[in-house]
Protein backbone atom coordinates (compact mmCIF):
# COMPACT_ATOMS: atom_id res chain seq x y z
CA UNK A 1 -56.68 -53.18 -75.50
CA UNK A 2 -56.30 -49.92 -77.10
CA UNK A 3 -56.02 -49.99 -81.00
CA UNK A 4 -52.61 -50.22 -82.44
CA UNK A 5 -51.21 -48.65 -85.39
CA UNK A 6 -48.92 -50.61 -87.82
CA UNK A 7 -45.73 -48.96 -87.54
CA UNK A 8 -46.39 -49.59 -83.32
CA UNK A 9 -47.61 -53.42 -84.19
CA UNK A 10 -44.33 -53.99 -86.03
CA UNK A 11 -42.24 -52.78 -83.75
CA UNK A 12 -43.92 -55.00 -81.17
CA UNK A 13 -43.43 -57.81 -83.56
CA UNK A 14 -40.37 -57.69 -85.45
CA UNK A 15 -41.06 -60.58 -87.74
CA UNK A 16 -43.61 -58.96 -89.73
CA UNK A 17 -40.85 -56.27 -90.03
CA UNK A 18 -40.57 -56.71 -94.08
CA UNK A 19 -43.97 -57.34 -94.58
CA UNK A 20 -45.62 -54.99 -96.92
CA UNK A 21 -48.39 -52.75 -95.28
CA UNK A 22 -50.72 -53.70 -98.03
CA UNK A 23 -50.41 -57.56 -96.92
CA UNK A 24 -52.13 -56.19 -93.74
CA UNK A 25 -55.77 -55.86 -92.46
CA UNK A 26 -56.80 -54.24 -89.58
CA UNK A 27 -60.19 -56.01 -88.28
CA UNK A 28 -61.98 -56.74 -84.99
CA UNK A 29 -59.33 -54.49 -83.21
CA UNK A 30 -56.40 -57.28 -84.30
CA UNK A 31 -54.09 -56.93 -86.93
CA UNK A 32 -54.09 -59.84 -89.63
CA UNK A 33 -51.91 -60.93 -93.06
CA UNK A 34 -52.60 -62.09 -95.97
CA UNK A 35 -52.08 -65.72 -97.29
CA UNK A 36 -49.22 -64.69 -99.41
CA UNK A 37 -47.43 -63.00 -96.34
CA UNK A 38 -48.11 -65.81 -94.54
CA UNK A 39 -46.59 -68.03 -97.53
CA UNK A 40 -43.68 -65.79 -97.44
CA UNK A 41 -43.01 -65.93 -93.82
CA UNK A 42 -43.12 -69.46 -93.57
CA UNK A 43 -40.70 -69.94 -96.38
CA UNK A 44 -38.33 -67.29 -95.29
CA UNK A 45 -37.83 -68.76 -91.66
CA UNK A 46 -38.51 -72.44 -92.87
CA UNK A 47 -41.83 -73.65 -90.99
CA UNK A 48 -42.54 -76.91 -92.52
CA UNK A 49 -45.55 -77.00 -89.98
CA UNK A 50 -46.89 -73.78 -91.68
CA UNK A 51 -45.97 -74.52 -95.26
CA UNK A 52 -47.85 -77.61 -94.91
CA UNK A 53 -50.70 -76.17 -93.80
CA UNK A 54 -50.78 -73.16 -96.17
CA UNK A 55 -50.62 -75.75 -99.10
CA UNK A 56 -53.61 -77.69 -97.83
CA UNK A 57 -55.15 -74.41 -97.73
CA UNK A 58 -54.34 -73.78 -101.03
CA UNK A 59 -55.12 -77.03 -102.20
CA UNK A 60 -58.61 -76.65 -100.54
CA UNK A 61 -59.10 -73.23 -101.84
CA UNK A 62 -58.62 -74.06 -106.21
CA UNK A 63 -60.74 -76.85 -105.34
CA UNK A 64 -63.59 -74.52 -104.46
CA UNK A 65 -62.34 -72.80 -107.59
CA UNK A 66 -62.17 -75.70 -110.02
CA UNK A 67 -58.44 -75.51 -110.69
């Protein structure tokens, strides 16, 4: 697959539509967000599934910290 600039991804993809570009990588030849546009996301269209799982993430992640 040919690579795919931003503005073309999001058009492809509508949900990511109000995501900031900054919240975006580009790596491997796939587009990928960040954990807080991820957190946003999931709150915005209510995913219980995914906020679960982002706050075992989180939880996982100030453990490594020590928080």
């Amino acid at each position: 697959m040919d690579p795919v600039n931003l503005a073309e991804f999001k058009k492809r993809f509508p949900i990511f539509k109000d995501v900031p570009d900054s919240e975006f990588i580009y790596r491997n030849g796939k587009w990928f967000i960040s954990l807080k546009a991820t957190k946003q996301l999931a709150y915005k269209h209510k995913n219980k599934e995914l906020i679960k799982f982002i706050n075992t993430v989180e939880g996982k992640r100030n453990e490594l910290n020590g928080n």
